[in-house]
C-alpha atoms as a PDB file:
ATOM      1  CA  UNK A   1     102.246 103.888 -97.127  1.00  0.00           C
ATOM      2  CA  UNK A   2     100.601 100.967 -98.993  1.00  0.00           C
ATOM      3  CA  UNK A   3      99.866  97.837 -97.018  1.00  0.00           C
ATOM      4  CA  UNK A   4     100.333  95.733-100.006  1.00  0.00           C
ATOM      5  CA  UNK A   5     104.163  96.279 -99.818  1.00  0.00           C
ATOM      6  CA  UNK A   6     106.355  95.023 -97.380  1.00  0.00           C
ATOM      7  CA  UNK A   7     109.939  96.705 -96.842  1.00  0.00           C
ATOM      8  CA  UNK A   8     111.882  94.419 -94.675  1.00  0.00           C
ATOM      9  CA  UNK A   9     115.667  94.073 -94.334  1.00  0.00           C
ATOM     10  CA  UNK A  10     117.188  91.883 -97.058  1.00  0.00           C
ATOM     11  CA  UNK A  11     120.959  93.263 -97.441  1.00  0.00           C
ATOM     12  CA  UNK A  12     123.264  94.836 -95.061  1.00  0.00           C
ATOM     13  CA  UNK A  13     126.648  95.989 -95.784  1.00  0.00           C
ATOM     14  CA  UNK A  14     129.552  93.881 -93.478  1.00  0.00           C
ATOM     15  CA  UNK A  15     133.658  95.268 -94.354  1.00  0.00           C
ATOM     16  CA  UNK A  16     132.055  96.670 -98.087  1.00  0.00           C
ATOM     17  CA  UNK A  17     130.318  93.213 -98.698  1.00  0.00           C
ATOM     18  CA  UNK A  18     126.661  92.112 -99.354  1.00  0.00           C
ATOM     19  CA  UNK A  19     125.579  89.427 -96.829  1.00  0.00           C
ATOM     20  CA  UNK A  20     121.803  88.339 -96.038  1.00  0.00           C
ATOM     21  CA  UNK A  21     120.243  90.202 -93.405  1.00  0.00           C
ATOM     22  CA  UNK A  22     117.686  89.939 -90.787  1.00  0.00           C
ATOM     23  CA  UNK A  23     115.013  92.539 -89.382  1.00  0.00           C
ATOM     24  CA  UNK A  24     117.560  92.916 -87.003  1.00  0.00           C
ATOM     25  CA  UNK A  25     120.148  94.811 -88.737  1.00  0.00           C
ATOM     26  CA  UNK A  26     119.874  98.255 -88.087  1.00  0.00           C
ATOM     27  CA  UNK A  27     119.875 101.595 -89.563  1.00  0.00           C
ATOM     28  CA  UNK A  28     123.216 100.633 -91.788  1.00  0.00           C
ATOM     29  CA  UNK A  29     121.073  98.018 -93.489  1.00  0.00           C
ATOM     30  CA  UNK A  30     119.859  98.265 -97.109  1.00  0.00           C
ATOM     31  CA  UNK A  31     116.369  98.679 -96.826  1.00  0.00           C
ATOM     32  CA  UNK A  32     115.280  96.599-100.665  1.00  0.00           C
ATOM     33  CA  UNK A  33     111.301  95.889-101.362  1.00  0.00           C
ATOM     34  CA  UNK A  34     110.476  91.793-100.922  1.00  0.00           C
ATOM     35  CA  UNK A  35     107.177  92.223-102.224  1.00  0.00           C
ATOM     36  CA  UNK A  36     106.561  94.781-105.200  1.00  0.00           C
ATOM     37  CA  UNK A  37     103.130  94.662-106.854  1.00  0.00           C
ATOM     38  CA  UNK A  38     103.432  93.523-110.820  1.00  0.00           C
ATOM     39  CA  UNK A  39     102.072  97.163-111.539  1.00  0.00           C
ATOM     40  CA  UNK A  40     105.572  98.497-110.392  1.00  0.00           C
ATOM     41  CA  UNK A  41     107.144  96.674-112.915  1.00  0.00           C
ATOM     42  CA  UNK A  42     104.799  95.964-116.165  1.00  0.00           C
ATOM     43  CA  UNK A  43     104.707  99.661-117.511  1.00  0.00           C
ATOM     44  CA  UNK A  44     104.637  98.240-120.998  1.00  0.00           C
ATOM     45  CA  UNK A  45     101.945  99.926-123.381  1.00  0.00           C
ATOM     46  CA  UNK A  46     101.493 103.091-120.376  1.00  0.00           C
ATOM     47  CA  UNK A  47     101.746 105.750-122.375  1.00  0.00           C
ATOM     48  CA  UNK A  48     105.322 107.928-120.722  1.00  0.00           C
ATOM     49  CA  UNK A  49     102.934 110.433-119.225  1.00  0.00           C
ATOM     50  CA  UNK A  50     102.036 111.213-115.478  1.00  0.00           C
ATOM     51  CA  UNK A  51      98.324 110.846-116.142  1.00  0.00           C
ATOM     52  CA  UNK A  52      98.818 107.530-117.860  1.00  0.00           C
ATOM     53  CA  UNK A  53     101.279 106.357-114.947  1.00  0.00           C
ATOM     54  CA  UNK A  54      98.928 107.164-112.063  1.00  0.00           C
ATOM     55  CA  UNK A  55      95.666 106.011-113.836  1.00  0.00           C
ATOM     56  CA  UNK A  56      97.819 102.480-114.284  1.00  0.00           C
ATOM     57  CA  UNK A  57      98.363 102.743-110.736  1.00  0.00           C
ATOM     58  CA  UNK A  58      95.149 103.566-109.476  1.00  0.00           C
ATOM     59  CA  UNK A  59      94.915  99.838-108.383  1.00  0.00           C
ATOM     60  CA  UNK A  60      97.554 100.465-105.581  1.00  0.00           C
ATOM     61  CA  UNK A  61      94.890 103.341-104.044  1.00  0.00           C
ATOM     62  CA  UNK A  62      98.156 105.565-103.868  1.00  0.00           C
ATOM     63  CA  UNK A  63      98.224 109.436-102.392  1.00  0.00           C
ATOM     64  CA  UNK A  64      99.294 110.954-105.139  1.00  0.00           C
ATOM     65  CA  UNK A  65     101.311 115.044-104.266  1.00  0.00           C
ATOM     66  CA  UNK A  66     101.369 116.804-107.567  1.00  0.00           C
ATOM     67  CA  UNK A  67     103.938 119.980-107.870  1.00  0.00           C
ATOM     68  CA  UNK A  68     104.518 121.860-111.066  1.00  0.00           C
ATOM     69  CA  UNK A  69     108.131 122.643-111.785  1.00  0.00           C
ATOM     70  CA  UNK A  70     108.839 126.369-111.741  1.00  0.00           C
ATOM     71  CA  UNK A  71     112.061 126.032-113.741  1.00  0.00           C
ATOM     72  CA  UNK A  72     111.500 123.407-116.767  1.00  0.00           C
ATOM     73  CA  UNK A  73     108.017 123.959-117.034  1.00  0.00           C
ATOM     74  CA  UNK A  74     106.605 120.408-116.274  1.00  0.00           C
ATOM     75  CA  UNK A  75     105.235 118.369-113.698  1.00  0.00           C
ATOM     76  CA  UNK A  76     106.520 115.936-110.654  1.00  0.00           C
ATOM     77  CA  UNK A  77     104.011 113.339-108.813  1.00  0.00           C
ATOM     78  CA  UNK A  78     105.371 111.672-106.088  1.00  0.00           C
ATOM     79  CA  UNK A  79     103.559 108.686-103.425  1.00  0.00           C
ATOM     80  CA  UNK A  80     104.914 107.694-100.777  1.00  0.00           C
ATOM     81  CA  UNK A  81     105.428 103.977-100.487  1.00  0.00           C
ATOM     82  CA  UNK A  82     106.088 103.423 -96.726  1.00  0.00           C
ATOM     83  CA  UNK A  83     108.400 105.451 -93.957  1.00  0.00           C
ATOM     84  CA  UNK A  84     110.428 104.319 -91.508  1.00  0.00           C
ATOM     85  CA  UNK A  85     109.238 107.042 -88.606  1.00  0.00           C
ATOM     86  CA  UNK A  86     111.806 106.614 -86.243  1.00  0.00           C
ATOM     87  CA  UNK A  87     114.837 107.184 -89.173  1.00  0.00           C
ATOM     88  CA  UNK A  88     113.146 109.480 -91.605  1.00  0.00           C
ATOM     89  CA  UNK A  89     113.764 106.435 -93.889  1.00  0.00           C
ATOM     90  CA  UNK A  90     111.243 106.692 -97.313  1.00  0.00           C
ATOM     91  CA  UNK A  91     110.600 104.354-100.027  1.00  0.00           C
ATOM     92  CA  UNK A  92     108.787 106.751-102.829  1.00  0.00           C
ATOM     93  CA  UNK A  93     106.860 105.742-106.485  1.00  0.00           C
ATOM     94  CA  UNK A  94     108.108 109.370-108.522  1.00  0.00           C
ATOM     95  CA  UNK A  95     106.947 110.339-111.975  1.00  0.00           C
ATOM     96  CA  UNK A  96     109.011 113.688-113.715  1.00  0.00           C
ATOM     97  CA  UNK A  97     107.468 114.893-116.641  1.00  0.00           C
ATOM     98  CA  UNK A  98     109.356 117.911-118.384  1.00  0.00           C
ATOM     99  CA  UNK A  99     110.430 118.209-114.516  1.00  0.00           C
ATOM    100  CA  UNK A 100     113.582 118.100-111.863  1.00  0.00           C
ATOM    101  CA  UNK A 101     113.630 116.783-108.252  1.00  0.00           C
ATOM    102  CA  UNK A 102     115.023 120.115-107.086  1.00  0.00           C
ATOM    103  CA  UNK A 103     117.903 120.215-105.503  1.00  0.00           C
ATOM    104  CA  UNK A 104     118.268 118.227-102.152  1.00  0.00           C
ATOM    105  CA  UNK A 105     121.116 116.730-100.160  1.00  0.00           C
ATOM    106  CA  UNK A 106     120.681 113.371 -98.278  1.00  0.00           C
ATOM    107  CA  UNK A 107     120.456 113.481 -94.820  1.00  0.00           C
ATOM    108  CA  UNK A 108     123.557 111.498 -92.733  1.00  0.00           C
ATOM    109  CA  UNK A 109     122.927 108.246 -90.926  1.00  0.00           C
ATOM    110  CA  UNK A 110     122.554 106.096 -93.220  1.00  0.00           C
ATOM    111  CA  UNK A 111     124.754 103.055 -95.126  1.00  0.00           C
ATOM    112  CA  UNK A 112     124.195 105.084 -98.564  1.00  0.00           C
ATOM    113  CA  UNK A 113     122.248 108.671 -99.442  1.00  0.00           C
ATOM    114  CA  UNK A 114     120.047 107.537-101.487  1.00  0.00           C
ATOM    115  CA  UNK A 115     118.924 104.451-104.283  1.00  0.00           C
ATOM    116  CA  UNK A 116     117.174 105.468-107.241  1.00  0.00           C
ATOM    117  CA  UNK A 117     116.120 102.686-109.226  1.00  0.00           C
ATOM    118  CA  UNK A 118     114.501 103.497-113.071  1.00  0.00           C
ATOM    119  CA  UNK A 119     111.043 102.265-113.875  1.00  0.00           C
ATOM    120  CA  UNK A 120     110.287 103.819-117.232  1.00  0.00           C
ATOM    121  CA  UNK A 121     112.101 106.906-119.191  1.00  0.00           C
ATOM    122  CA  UNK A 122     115.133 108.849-118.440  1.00  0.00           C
ATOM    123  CA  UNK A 123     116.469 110.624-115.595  1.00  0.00           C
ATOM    124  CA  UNK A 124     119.715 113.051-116.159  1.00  0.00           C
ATOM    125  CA  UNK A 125     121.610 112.735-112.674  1.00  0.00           C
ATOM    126  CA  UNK A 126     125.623 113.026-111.855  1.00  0.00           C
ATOM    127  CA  UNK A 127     127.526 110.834-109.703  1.00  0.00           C
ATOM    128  CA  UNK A 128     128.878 111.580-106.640  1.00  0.00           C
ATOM    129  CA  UNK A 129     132.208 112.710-108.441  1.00  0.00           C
ATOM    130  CA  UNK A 130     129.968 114.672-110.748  1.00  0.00           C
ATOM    131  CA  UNK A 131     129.756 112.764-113.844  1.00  0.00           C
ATOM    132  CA  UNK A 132     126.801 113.271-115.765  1.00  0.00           C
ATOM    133  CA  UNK A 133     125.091 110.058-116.278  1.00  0.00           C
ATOM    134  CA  UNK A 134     121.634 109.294-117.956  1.00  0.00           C
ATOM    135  CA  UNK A 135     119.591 106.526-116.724  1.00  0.00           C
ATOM    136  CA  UNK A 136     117.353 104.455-118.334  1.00  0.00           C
ATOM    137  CA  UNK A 137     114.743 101.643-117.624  1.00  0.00           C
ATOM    138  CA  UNK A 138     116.483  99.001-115.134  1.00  0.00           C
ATOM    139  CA  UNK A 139     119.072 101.633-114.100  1.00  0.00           C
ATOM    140  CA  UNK A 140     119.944 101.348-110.108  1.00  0.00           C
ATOM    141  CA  UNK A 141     122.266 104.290-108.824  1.00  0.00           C
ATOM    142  CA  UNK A 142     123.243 105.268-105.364  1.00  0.00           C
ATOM    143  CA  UNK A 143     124.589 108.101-104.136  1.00  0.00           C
ATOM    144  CA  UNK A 144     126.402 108.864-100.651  1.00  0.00           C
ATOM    145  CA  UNK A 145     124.569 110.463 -97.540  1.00  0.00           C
ATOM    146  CA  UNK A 146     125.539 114.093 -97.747  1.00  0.00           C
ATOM    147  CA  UNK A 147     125.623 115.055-101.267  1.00  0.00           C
ATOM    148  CA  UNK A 148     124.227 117.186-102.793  1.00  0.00           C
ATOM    149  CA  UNK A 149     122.308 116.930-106.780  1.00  0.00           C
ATOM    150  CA  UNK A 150     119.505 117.850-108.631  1.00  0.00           C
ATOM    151  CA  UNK A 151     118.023 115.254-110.986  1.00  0.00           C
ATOM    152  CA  UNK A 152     115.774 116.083-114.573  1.00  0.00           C
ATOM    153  CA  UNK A 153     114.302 114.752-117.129  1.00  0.00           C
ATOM    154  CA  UNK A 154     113.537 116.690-120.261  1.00  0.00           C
ATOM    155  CA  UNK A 155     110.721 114.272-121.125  1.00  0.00           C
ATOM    156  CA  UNK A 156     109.365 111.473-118.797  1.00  0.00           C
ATOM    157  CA  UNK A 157     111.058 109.262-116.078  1.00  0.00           C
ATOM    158  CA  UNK A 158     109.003 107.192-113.462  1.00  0.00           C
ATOM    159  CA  UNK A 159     110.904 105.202-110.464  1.00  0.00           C
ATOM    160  CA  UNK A 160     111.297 105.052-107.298  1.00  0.00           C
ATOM    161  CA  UNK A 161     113.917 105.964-104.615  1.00  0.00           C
ATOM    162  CA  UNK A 162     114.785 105.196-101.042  1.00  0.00           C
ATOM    163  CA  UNK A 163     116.613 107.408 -98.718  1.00  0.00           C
ATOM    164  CA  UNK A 164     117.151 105.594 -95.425  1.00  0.00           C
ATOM    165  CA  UNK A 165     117.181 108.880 -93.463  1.00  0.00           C
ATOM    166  CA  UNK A 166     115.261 111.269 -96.233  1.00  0.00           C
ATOM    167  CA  UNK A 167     116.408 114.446 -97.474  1.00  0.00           C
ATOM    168  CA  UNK A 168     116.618 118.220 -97.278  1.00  0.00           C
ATOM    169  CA  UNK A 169     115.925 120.579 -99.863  1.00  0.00           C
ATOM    170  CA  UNK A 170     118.867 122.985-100.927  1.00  0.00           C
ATOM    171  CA  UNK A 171     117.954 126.492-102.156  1.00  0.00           C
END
């Protein structure tokens, strides 16, 4: 968790409509960042590589878990942003580098699975229906709580997702 962030409630989801919320929402409310330091968002001239990424972000004093992929051959770094303890809610920074997020399903509870939201590269993921898509810097996707997907990208891809009651990996 970073205390220069603040996660509040901004959206909730009323009959399948947007509508402004309040801290008092609940756990069907769309958890979206208010307050995003400008490092977050002005990646331009960081070289598409995890070393770059996470010497740009050294200002945010981050905790940085490093994993090498088994499969493609690359690397995944992951920081966790904040947590919501009591829903297993998690707003992560994630950098894939010749790497996959393995494959996990997201946990029940929740108004959606999970929102990725692109920062830099591309990510390979499938929709819910299982369309391949590819997304690219500015991309926002969501997918249900429940389903299951493994995400990759062949080169580089740095964003960050939320999953309002986490995850669990699938072997």
């Amino acid at each position: 968790m970073i205390s220069d962030f603040r996660f509040e409630s901004h959206i909730q989801f009323q009959n399948d409509s947007a509508v402004p919320g309040s801290a008092a929402d609940g756990p069907t409310a769309l958890q979206l960042p208010l307050s995003l330091p400008s490092e977050l968002l002005n990646l331009r001239g960081v070289t598409e590589t995890i070393e770059s990424m996470i010497k740009h972000f050294s200002a945010l004093d981050l905790a940085w878990s490093l994993e090498v992929d088994g499969i493609y051959g690359g690397s995944r770094a992951t920081a966790l942003l904040d947590i919501d303890e009591t829903t297993g809610g998690q707003w992560v920074l994630a950098l894939l580098e010749h790497a996959s997020t393995g494959r996990h399903s997201h946990n029940a509870g929740g108004a959606y699975g999970e929102c990725v939201i692109t920062l830099a590269g591309e990510l390979d993921d499938i929709l819910d229906d299982g369309t391949a898509v590819k997304l690219c810097r500015g991309a926002v996707m969501f997918h249900a709580p429940n389903t299951v997907h493994e995400a990759t990208s062949h080169r580089f891809w740095a964003g960050l997702y939320h999953q309002p009651r986490g995850c669990t990996a699938v072997l």
